[in-house]
PDB file of N, CA and C in Angstrom:
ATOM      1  N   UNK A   1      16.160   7.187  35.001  1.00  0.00           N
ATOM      2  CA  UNK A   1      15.049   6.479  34.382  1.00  0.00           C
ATOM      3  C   UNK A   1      15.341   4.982  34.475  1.00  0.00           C
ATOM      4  N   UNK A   2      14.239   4.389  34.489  1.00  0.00           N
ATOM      5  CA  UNK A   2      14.233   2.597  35.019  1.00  0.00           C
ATOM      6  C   UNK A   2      14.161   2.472  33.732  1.00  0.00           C
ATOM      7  N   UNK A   3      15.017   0.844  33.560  1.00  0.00           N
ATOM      8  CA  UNK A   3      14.629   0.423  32.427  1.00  0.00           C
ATOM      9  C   UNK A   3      13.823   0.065  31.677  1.00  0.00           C
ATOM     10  N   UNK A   4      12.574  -0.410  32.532  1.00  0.00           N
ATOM     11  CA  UNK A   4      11.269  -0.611  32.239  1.00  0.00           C
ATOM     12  C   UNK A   4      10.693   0.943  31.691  1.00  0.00           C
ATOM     13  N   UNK A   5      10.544   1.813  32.274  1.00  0.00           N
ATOM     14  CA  UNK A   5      10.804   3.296  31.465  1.00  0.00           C
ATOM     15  C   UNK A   5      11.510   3.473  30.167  1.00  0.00           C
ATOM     16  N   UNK A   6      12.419   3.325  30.266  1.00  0.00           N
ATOM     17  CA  UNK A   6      13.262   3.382  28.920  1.00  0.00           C
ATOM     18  C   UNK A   6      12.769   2.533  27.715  1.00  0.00           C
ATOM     19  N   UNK A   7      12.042   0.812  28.219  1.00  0.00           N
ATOM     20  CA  UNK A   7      11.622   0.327  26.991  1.00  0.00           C
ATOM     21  C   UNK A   7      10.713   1.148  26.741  1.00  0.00           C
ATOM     22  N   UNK A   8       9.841   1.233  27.501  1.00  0.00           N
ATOM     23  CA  UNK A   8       8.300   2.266  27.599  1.00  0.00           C
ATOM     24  C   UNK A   8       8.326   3.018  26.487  1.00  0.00           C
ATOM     25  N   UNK A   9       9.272   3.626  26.698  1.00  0.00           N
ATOM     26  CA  UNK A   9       9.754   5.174  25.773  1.00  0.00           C
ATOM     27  C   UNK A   9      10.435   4.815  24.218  1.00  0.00           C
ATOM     28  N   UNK A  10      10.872   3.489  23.784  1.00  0.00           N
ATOM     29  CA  UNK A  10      11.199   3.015  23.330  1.00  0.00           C
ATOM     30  C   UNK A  10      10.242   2.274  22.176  1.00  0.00           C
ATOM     31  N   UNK A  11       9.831   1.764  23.310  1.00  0.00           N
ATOM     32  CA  UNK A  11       8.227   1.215  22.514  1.00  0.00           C
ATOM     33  C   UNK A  11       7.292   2.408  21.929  1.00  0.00           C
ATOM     34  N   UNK A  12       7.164   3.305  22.605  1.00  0.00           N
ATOM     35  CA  UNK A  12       6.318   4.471  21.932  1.00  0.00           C
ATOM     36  C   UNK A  12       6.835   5.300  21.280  1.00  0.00           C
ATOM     37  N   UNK A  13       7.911   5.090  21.080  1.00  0.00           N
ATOM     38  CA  UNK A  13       8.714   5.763  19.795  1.00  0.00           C
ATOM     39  C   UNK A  13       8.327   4.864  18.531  1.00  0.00           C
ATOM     40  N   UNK A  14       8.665   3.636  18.679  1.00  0.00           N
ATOM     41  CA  UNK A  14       8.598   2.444  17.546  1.00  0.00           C
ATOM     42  C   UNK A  14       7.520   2.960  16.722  1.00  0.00           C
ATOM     43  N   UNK A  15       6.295   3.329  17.897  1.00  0.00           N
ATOM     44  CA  UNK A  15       4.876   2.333  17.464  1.00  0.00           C
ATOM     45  C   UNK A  15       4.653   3.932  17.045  1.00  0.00           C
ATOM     46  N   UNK A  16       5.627   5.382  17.343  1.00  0.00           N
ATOM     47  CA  UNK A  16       4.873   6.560  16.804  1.00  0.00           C
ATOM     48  C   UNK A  16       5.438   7.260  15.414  1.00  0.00           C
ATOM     49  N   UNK A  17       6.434   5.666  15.189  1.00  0.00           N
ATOM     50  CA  UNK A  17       7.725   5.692  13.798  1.00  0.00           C
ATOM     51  C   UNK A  17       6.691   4.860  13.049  1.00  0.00           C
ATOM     52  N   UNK A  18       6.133   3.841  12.962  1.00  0.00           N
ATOM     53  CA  UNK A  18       5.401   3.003  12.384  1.00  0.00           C
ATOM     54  C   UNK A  18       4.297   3.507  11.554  1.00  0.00           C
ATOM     55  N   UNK A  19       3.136   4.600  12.850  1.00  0.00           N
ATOM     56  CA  UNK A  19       2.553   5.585  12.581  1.00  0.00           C
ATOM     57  C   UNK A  19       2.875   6.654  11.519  1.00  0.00           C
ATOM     58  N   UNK A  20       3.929   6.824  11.197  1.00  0.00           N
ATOM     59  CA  UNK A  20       4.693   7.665  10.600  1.00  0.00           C
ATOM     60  C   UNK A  20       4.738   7.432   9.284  1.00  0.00           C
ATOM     61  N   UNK A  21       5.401   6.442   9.572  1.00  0.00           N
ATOM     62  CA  UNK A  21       6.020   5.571   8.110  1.00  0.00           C
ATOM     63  C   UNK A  21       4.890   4.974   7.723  1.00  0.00           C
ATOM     64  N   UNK A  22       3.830   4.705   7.670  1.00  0.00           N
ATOM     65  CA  UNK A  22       2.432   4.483   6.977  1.00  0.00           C
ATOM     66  C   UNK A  22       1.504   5.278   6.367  1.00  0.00           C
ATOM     67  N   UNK A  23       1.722   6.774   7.080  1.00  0.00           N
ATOM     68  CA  UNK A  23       1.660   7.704   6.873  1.00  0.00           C
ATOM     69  C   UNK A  23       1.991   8.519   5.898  1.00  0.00           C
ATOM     70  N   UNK A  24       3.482   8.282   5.910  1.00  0.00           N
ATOM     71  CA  UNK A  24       4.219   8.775   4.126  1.00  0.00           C
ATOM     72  C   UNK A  24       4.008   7.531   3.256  1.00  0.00           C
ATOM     73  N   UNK A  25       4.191   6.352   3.400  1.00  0.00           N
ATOM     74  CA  UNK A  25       3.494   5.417   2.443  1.00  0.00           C
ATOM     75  C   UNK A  25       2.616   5.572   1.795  1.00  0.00           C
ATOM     76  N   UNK A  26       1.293   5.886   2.503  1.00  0.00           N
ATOM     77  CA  UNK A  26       0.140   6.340   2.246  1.00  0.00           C
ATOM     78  C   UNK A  26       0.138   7.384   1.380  1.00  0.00           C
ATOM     79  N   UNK A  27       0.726   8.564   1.418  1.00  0.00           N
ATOM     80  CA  UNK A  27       1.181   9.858   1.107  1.00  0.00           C
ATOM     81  C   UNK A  27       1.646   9.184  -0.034  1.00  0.00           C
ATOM     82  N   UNK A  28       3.155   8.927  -0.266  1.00  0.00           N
ATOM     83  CA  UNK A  28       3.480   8.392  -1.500  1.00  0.00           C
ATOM     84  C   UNK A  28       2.858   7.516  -2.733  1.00  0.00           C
ATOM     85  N   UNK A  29       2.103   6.671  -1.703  1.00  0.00           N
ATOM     86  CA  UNK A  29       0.550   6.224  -2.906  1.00  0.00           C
ATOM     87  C   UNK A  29      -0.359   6.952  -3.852  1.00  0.00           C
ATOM     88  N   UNK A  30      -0.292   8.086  -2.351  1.00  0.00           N
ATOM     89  CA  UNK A  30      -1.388   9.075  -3.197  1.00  0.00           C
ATOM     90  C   UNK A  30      -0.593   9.681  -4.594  1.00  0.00           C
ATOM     91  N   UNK A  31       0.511  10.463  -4.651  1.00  0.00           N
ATOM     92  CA  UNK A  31       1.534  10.558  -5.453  1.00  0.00           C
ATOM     93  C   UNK A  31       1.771  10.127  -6.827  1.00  0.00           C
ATOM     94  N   UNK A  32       1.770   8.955  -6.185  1.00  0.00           N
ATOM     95  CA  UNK A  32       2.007   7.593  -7.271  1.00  0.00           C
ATOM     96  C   UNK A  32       0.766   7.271  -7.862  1.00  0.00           C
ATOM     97  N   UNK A  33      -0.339   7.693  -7.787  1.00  0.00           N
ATOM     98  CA  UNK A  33      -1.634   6.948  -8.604  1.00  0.00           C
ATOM     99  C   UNK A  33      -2.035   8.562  -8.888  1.00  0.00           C
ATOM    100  N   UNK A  34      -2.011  10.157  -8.548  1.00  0.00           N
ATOM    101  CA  UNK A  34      -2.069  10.880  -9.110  1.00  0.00           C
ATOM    102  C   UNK A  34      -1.147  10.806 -10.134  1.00  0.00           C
ATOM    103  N   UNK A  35      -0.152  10.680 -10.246  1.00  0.00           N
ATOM    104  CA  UNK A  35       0.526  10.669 -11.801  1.00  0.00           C
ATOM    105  C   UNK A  35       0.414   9.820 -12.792  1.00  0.00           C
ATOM    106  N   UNK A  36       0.067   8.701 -12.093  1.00  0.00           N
ATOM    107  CA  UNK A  36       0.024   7.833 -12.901  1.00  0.00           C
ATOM    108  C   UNK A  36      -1.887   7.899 -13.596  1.00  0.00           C
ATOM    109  N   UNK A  37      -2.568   8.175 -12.663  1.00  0.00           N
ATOM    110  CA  UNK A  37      -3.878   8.223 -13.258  1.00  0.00           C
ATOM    111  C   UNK A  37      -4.678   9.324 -13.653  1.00  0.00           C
ATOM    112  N   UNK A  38      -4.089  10.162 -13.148  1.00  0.00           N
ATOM    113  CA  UNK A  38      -4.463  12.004 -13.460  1.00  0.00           C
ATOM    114  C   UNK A  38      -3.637  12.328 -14.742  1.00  0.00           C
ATOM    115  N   UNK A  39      -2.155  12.738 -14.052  1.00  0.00           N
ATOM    116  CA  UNK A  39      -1.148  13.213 -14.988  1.00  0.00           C
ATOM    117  C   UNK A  39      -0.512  13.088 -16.164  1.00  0.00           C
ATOM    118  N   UNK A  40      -0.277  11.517 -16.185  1.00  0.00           N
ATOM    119  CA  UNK A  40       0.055  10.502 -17.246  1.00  0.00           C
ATOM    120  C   UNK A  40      -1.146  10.335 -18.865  1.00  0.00           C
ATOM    121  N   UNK A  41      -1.826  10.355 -17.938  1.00  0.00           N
ATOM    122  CA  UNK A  41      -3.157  10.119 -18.608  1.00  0.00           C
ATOM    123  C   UNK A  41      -3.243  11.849 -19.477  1.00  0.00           C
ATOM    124  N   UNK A  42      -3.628  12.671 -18.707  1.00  0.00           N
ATOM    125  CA  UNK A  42      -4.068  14.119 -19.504  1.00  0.00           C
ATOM    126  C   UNK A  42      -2.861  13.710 -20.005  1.00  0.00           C
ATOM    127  N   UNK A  43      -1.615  14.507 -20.355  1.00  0.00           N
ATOM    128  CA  UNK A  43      -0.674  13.947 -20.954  1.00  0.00           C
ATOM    129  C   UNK A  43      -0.454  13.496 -21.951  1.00  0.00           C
ATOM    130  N   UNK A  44      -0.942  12.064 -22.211  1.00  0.00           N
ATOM    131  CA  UNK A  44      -1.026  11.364 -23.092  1.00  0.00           C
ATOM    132  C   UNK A  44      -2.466  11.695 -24.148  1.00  0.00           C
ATOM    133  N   UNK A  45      -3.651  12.126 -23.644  1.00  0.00           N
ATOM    134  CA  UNK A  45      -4.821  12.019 -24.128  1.00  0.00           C
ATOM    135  C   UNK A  45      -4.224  14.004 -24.573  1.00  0.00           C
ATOM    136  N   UNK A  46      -3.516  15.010 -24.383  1.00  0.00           N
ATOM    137  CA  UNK A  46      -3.086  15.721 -24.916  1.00  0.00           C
ATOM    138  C   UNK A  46      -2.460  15.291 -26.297  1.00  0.00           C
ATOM    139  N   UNK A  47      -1.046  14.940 -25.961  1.00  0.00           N
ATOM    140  CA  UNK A  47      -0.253  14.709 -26.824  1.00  0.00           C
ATOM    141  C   UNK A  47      -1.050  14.152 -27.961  1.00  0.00           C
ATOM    142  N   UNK A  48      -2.039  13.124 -27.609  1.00  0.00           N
ATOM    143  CA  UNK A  48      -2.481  12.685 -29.048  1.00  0.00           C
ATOM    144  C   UNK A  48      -3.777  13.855 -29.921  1.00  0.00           C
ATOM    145  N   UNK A  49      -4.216  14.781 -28.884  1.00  0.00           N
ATOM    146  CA  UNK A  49      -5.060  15.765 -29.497  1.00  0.00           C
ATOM    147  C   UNK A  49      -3.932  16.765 -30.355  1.00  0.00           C
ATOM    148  N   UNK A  50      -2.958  16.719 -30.019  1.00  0.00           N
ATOM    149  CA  UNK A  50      -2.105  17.612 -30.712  1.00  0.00           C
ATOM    150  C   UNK A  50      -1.520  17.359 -32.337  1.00  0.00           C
ATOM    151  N   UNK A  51      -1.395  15.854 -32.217  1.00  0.00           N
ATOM    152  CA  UNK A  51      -0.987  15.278 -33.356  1.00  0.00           C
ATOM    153  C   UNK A  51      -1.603  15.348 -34.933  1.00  0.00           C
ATOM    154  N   UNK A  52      -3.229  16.485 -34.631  1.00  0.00           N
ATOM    155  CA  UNK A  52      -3.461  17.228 -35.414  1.00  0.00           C
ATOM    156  C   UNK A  52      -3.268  18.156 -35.530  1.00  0.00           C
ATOM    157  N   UNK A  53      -2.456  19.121 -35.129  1.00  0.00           N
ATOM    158  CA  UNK A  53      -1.877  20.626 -35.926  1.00  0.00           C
ATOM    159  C   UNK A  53      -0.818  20.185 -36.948  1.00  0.00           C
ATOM    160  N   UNK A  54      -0.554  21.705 -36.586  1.00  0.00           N
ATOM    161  CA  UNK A  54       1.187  21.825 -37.527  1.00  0.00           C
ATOM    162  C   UNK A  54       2.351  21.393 -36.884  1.00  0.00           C
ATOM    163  N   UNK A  55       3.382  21.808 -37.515  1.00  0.00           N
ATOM    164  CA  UNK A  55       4.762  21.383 -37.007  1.00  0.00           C
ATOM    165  C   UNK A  55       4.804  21.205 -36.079  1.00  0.00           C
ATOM    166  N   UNK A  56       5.259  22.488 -35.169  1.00  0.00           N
ATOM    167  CA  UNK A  56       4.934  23.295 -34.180  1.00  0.00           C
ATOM    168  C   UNK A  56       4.509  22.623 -33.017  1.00  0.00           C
ATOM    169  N   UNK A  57       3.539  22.174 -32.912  1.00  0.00           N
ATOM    170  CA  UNK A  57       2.485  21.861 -32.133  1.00  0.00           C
ATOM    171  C   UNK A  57       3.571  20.468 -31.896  1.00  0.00           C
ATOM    172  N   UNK A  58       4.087  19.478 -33.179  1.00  0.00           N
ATOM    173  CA  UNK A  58       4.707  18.473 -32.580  1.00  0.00           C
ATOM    174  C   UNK A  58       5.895  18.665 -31.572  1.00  0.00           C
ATOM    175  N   UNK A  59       6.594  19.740 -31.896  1.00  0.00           N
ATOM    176  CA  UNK A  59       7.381  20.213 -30.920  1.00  0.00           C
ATOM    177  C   UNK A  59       6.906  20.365 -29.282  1.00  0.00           C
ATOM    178  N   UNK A  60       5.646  20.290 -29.226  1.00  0.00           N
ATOM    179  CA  UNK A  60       5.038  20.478 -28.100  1.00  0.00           C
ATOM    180  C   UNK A  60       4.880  19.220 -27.652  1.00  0.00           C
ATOM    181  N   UNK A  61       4.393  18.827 -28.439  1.00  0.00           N
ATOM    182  CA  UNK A  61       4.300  17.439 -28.152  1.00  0.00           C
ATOM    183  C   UNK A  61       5.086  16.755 -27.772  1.00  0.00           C
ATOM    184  N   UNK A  62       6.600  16.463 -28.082  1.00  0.00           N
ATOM    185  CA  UNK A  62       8.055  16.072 -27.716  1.00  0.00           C
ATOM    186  C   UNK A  62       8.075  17.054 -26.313  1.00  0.00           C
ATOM    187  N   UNK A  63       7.895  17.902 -25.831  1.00  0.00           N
ATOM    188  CA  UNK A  63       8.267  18.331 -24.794  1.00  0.00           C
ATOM    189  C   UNK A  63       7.076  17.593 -23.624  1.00  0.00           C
ATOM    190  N   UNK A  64       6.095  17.875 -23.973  1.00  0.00           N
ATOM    191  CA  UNK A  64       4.796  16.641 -22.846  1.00  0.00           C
ATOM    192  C   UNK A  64       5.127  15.413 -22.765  1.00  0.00           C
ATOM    193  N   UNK A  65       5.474  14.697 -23.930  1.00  0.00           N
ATOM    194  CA  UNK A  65       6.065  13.530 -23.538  1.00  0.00           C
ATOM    195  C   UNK A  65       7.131  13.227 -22.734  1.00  0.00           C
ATOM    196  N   UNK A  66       8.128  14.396 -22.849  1.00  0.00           N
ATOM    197  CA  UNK A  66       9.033  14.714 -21.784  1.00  0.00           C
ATOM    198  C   UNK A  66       8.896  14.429 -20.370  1.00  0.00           C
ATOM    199  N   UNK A  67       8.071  15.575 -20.507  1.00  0.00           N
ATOM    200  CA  UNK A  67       7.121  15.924 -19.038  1.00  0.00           C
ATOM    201  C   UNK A  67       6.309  14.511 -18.670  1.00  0.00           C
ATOM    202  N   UNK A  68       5.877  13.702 -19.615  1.00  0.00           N
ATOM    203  CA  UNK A  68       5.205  12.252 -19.036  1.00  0.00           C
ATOM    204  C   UNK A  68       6.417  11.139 -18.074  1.00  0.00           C
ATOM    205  N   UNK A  69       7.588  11.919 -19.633  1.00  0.00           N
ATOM    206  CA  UNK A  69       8.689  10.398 -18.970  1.00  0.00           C
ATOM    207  C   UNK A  69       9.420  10.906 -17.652  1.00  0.00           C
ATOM    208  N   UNK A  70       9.429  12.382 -17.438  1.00  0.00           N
ATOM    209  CA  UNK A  70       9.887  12.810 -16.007  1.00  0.00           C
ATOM    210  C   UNK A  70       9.521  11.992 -15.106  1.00  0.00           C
ATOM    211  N   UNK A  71       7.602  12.469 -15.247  1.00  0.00           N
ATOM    212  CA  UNK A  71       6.726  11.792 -14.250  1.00  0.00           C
ATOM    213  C   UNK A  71       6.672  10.848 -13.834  1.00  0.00           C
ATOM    214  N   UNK A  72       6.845  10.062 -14.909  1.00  0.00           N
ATOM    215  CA  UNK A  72       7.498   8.039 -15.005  1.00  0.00           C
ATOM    216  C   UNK A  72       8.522   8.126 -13.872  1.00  0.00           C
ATOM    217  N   UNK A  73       9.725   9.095 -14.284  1.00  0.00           N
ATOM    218  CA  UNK A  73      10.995   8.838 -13.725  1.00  0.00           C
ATOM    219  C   UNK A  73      10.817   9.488 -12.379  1.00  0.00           C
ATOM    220  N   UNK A  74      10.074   9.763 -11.585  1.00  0.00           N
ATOM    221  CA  UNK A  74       9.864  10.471 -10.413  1.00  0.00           C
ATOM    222  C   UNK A  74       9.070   9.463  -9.617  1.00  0.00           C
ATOM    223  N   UNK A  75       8.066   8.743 -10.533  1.00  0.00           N
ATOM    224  CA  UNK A  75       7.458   7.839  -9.652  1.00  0.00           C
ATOM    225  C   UNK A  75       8.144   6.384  -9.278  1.00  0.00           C
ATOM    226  N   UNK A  76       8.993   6.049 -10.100  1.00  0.00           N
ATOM    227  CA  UNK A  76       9.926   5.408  -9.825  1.00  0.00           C
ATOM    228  C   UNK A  76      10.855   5.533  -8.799  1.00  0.00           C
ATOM    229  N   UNK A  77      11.170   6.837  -8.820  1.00  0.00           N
ATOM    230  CA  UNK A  77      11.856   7.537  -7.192  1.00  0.00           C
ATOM    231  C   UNK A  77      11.337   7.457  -5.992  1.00  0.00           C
ATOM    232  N   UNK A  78       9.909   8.326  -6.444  1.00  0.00           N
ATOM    233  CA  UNK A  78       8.879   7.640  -4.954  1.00  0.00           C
ATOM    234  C   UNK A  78       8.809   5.871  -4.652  1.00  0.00           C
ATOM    235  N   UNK A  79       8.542   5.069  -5.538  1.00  0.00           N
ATOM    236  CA  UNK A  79       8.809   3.536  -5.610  1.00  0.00           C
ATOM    237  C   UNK A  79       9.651   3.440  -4.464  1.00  0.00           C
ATOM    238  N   UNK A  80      10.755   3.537  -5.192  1.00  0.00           N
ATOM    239  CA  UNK A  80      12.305   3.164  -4.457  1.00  0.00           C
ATOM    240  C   UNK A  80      12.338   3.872  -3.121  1.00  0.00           C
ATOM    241  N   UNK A  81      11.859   4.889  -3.100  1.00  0.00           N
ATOM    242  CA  UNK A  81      11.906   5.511  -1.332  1.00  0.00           C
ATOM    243  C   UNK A  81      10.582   4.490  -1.108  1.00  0.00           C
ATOM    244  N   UNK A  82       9.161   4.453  -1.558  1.00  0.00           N
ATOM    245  CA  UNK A  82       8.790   3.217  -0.412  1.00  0.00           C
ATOM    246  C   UNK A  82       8.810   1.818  -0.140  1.00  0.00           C
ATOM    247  N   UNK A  83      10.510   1.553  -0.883  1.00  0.00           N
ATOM    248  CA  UNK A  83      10.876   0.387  -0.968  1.00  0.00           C
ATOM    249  C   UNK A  83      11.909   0.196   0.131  1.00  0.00           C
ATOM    250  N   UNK A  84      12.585   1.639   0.708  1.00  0.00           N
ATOM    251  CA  UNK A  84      13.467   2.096   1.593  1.00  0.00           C
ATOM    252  C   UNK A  84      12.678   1.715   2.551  1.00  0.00           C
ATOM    253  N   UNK A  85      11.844   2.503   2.913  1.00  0.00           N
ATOM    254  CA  UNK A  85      10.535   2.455   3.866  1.00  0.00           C
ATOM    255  C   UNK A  85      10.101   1.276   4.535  1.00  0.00           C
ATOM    256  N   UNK A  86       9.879   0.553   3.313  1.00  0.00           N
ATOM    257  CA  UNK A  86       9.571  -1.052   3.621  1.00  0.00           C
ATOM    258  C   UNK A  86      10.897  -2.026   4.472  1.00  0.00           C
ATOM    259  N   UNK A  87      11.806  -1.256   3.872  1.00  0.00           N
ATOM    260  CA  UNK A  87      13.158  -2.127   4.524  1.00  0.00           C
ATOM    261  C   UNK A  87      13.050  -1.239   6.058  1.00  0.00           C
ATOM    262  N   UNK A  88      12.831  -0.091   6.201  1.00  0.00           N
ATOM    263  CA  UNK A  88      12.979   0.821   7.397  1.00  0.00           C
ATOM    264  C   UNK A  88      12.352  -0.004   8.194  1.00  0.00           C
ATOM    265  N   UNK A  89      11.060  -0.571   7.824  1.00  0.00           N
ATOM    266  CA  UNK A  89       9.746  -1.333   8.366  1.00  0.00           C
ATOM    267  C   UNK A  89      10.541  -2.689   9.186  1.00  0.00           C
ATOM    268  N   UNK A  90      11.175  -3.181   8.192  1.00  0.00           N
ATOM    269  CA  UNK A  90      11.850  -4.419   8.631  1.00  0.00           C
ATOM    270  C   UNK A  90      12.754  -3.879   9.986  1.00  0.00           C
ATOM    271  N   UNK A  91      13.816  -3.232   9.028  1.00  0.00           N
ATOM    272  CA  UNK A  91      14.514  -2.871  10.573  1.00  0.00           C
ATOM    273  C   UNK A  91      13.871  -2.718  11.990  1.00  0.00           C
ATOM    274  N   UNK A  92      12.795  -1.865  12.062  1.00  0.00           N
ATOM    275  CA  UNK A  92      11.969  -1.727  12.709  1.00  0.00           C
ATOM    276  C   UNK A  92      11.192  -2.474  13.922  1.00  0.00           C
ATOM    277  N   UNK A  93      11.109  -3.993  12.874  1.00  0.00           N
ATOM    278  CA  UNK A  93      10.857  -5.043  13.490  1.00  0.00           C
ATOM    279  C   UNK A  93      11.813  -5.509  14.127  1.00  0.00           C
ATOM    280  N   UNK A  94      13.163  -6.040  13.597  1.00  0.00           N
ATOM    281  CA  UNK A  94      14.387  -6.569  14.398  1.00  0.00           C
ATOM    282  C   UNK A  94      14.661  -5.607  15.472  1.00  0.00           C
ATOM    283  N   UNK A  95      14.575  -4.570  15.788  1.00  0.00           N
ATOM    284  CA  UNK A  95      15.046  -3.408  16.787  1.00  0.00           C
ATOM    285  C   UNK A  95      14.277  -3.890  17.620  1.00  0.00           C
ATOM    286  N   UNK A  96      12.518  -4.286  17.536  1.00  0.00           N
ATOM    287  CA  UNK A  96      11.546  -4.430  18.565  1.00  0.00           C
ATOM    288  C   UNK A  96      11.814  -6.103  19.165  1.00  0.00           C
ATOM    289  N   UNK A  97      12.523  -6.800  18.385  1.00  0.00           N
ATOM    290  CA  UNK A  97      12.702  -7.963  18.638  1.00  0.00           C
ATOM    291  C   UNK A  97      14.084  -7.907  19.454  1.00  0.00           C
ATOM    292  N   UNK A  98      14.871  -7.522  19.225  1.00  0.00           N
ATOM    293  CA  UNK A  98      16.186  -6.997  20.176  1.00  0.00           C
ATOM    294  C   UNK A  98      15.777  -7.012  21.089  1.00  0.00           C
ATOM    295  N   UNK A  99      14.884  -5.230  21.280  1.00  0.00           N
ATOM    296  CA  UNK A  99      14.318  -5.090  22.853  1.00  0.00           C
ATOM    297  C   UNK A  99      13.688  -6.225  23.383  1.00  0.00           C
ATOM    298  N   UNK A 100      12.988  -7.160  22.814  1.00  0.00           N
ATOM    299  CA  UNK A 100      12.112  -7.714  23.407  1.00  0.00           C
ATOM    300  C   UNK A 100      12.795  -8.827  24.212  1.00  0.00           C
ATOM    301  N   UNK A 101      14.147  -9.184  23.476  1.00  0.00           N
ATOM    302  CA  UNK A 101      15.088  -9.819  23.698  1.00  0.00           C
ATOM    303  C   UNK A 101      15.433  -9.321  25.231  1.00  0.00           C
ATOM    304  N   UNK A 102      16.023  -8.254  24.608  1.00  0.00           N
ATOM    305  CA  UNK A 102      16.701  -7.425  26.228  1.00  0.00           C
ATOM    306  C   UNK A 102      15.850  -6.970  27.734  1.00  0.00           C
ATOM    307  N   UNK A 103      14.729  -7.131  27.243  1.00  0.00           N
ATOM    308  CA  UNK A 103      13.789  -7.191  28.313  1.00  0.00           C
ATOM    309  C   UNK A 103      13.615  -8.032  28.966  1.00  0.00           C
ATOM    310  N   UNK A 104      13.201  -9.396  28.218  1.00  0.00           N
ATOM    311  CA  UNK A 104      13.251 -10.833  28.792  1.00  0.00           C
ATOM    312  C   UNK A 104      14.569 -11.075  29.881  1.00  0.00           C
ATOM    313  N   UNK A 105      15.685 -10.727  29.174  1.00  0.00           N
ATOM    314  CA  UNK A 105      16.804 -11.009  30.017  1.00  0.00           C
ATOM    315  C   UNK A 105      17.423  -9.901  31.045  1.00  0.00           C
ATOM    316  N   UNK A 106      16.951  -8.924  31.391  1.00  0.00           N
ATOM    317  CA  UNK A 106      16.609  -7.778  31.971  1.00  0.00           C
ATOM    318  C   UNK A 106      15.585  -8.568  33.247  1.00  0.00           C
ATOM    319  N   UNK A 107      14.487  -8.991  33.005  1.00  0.00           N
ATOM    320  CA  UNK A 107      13.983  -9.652  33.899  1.00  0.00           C
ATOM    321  C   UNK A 107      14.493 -10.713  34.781  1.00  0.00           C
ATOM    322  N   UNK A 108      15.450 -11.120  34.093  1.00  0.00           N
ATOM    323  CA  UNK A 108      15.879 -12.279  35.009  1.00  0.00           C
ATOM    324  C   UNK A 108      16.930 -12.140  35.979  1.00  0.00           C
TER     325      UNK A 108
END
């Protein structure tokens, strides 16, 4: 394979990683605003319907709130992976700037 081939193949890897990684971004958004705007929410608009029973019921209540601060603590996880992502992104760029490097001087 020519090197001009090899960037070829190189380049359409990048640009089908990019594709990718916007892709789970996207994905992880969705994620991240279902819990936070679906999940969080019932949740909370529970917990406070509950705060009229008995005991009991508060016990339930301590466990949903649970289940809210998981959700918290999960979307925070997703965060941080598309904060990974974002750095992946970067890398991404310097790799294409390398090649672009090595091409130029490849030409000469």
């Amino acid at each position: 394979i020519s090197s001009s081939a090899t960037v070829a193949e190189i380049q359409g890897i990048c640009n089908e990683t990019k594709t990718n990684i916007a892709n789970i971004q996207e994905c992880f958004n969705n994620i991240v605003s279902f819990l936070q705007d679906d999940i969080q929410v019932q949740f909370e608009n529970f917990g406070k319907a509950t705060n009229e029973y008995s005991s009991s019921i508060e016990e339930i209540q301590a466990v949903i709130n649970d289940i809210g601060h998981s959700a918290n603590v999960f979307a925070n996880v997703v965060s941080n992976i598309r904060g990974q992502i974002d750095m992946y992104k970067i890398f991404q760029e310097i790799l294409l700037s390398v090649k672009k490097i090595l091409w130029t001087k490849l030409k000469k």
